[in-house]
C-alpha atoms as a PDB file:
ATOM      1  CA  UNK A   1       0.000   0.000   0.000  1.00  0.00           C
ATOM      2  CA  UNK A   2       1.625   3.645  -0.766  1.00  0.00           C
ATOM      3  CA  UNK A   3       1.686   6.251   1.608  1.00  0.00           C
ATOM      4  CA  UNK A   4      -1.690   7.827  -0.445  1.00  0.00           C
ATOM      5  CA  UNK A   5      -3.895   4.972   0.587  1.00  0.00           C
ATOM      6  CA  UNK A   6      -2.612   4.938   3.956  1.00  0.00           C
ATOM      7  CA  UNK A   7      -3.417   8.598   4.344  1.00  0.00           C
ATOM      8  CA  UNK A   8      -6.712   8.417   2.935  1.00  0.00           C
ATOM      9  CA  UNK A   9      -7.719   5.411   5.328  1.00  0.00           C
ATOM     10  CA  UNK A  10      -6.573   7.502   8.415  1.00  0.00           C
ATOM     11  CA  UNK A  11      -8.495  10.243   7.434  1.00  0.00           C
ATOM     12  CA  UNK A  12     -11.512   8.466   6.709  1.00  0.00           C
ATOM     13  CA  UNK A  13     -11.054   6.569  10.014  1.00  0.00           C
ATOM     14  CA  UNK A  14     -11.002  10.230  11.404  1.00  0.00           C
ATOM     15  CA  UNK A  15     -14.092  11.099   9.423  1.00  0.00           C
ATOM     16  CA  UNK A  16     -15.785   8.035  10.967  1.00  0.00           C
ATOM     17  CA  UNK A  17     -15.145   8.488  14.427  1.00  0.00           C
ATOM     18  CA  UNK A  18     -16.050  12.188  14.277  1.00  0.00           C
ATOM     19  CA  UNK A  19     -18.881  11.510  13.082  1.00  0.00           C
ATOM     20  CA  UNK A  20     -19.876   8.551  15.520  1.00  0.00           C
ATOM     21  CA  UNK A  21     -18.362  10.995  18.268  1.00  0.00           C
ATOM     22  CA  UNK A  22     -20.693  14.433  17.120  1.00  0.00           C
ATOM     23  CA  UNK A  23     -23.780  11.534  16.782  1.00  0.00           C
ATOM     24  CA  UNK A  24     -23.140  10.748  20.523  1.00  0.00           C
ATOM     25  CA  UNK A  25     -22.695  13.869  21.529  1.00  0.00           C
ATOM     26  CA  UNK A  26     -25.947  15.180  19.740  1.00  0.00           C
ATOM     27  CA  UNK A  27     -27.963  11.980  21.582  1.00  0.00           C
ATOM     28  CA  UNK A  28     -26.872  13.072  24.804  1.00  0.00           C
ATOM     29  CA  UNK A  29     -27.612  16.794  24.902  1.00  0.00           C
ATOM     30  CA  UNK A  30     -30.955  15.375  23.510  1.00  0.00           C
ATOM     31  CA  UNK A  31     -31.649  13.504  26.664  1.00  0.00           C
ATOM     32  CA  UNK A  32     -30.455  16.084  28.694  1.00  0.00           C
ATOM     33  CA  UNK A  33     -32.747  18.984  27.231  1.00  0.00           C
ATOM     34  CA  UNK A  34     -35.837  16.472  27.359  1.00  0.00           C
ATOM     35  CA  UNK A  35     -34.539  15.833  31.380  1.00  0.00           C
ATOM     36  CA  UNK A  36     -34.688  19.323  32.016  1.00  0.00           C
ATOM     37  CA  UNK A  37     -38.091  20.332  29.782  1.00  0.00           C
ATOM     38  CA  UNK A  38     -39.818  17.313  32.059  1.00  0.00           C
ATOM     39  CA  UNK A  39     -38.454  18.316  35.427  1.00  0.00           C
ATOM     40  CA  UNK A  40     -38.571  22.213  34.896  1.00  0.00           C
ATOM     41  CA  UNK A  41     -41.948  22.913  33.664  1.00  0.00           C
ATOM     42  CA  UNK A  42     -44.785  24.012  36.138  1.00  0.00           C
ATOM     43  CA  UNK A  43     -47.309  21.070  35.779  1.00  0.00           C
ATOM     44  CA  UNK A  44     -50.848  22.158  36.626  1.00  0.00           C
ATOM     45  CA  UNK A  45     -53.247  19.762  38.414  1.00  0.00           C
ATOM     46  CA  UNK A  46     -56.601  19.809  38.574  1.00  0.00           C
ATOM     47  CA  UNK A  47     -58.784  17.957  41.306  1.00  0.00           C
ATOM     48  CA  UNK A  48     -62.136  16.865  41.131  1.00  0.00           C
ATOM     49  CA  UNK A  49     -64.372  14.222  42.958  1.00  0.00           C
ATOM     50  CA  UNK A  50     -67.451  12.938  41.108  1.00  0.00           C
ATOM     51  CA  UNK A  51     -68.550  11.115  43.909  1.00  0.00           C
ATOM     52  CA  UNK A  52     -69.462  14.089  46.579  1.00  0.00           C
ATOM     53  CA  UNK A  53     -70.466  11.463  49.448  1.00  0.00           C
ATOM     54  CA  UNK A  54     -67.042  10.234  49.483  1.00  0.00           C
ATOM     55  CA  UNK A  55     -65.813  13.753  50.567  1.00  0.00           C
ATOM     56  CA  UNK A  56     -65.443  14.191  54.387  1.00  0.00           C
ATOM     57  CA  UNK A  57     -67.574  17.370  55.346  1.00  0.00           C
ATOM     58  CA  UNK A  58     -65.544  17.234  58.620  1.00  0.00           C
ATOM     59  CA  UNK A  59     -61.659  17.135  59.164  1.00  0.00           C
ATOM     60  CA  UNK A  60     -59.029  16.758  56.773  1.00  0.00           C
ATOM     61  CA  UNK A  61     -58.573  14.767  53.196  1.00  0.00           C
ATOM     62  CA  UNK A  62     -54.895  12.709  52.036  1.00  0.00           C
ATOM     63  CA  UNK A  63     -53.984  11.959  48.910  1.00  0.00           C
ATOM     64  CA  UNK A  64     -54.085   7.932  49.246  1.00  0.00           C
ATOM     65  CA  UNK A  65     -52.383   6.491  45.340  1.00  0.00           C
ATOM     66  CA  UNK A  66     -51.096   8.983  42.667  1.00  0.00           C
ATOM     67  CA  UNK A  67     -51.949   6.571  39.024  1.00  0.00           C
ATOM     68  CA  UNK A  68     -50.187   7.836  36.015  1.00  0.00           C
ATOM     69  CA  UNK A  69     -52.346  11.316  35.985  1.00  0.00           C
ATOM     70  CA  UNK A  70     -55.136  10.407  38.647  1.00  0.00           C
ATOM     71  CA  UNK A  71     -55.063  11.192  42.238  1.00  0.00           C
ATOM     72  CA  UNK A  72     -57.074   9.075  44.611  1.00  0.00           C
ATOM     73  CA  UNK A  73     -58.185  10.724  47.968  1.00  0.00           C
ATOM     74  CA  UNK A  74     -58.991   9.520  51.649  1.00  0.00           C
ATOM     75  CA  UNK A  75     -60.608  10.808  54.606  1.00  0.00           C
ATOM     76  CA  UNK A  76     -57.270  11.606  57.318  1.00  0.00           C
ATOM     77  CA  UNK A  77     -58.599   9.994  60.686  1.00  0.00           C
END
Protein backbone atom coordinates (compact mmCIF):
# COMPACT_ATOMS: atom_id res chain seq x y z
CA UNK A 1 0.00 0.00 0.00
CA UNK A 2 1.62 3.65 -0.77
CA UNK A 3 1.69 6.25 1.61
CA UNK A 4 -1.69 7.83 -0.44
CA UNK A 5 -3.89 4.97 0.59
CA UNK A 6 -2.61 4.94 3.96
CA UNK A 7 -3.42 8.60 4.34
CA UNK A 8 -6.71 8.42 2.93
CA UNK A 9 -7.72 5.41 5.33
CA UNK A 10 -6.57 7.50 8.42
CA UNK A 11 -8.50 10.24 7.43
CA UNK A 12 -11.51 8.47 6.71
CA UNK A 13 -11.05 6.57 10.01
CA UNK A 14 -11.00 10.23 11.40
CA UNK A 15 -14.09 11.10 9.42
CA UNK A 16 -15.79 8.03 10.97
CA UNK A 17 -15.14 8.49 14.43
CA UNK A 18 -16.05 12.19 14.28
CA UNK A 19 -18.88 11.51 13.08
CA UNK A 20 -19.88 8.55 15.52
CA UNK A 21 -18.36 11.00 18.27
CA UNK A 22 -20.69 14.43 17.12
CA UNK A 23 -23.78 11.53 16.78
CA UNK A 24 -23.14 10.75 20.52
CA UNK A 25 -22.70 13.87 21.53
CA UNK A 26 -25.95 15.18 19.74
CA UNK A 27 -27.96 11.98 21.58
CA UNK A 28 -26.87 13.07 24.80
CA UNK A 29 -27.61 16.79 24.90
CA UNK A 30 -30.95 15.37 23.51
CA UNK A 31 -31.65 13.50 26.66
CA UNK A 32 -30.46 16.08 28.69
CA UNK A 33 -32.75 18.98 27.23
CA UNK A 34 -35.84 16.47 27.36
CA UNK A 35 -34.54 15.83 31.38
CA UNK A 36 -34.69 19.32 32.02
CA UNK A 37 -38.09 20.33 29.78
CA UNK A 38 -39.82 17.31 32.06
CA UNK A 39 -38.45 18.32 35.43
CA UNK A 40 -38.57 22.21 34.90
CA UNK A 41 -41.95 22.91 33.66
CA UNK A 42 -44.78 24.01 36.14
CA UNK A 43 -47.31 21.07 35.78
CA UNK A 44 -50.85 22.16 36.63
CA UNK A 45 -53.25 19.76 38.41
CA UNK A 46 -56.60 19.81 38.57
CA UNK A 47 -58.78 17.96 41.31
CA UNK A 48 -62.14 16.87 41.13
CA UNK A 49 -64.37 14.22 42.96
CA UNK A 50 -67.45 12.94 41.11
CA UNK A 51 -68.55 11.12 43.91
CA UNK A 52 -69.46 14.09 46.58
CA UNK A 53 -70.47 11.46 49.45
CA UNK A 54 -67.04 10.23 49.48
CA UNK A 55 -65.81 13.75 50.57
CA UNK A 56 -65.44 14.19 54.39
CA UNK A 57 -67.57 17.37 55.35
CA UNK A 58 -65.54 17.23 58.62
CA UNK A 59 -61.66 17.14 59.16
CA UNK A 60 -59.03 16.76 56.77
CA UNK A 61 -58.57 14.77 53.20
CA UNK A 62 -54.89 12.71 52.04
CA UNK A 63 -53.98 11.96 48.91
CA UNK A 64 -54.08 7.93 49.25
CA UNK A 65 -52.38 6.49 45.34
CA UNK A 66 -51.10 8.98 42.67
CA UNK A 67 -51.95 6.57 39.02
CA UNK A 68 -50.19 7.84 36.01
CA UNK A 69 -52.35 11.32 35.99
CA UNK A 70 -55.14 10.41 38.65
CA UNK A 71 -55.06 11.19 42.24
CA UNK A 72 -57.07 9.08 44.61
CA UNK A 73 -58.19 10.72 47.97
CA UNK A 74 -58.99 9.52 51.65
CA UNK A 75 -60.61 10.81 54.61
CA UNK A 76 -57.27 11.61 57.32
CA UNK A 77 -58.60 9.99 60.69
Amino acid sequence: MNQQQQENRIIGILVLCGVLISIVALTVAADLNEYEMEHNEPKQVFIWNDDIESVPNQGYIKIDTIVNDTIYLSPDE
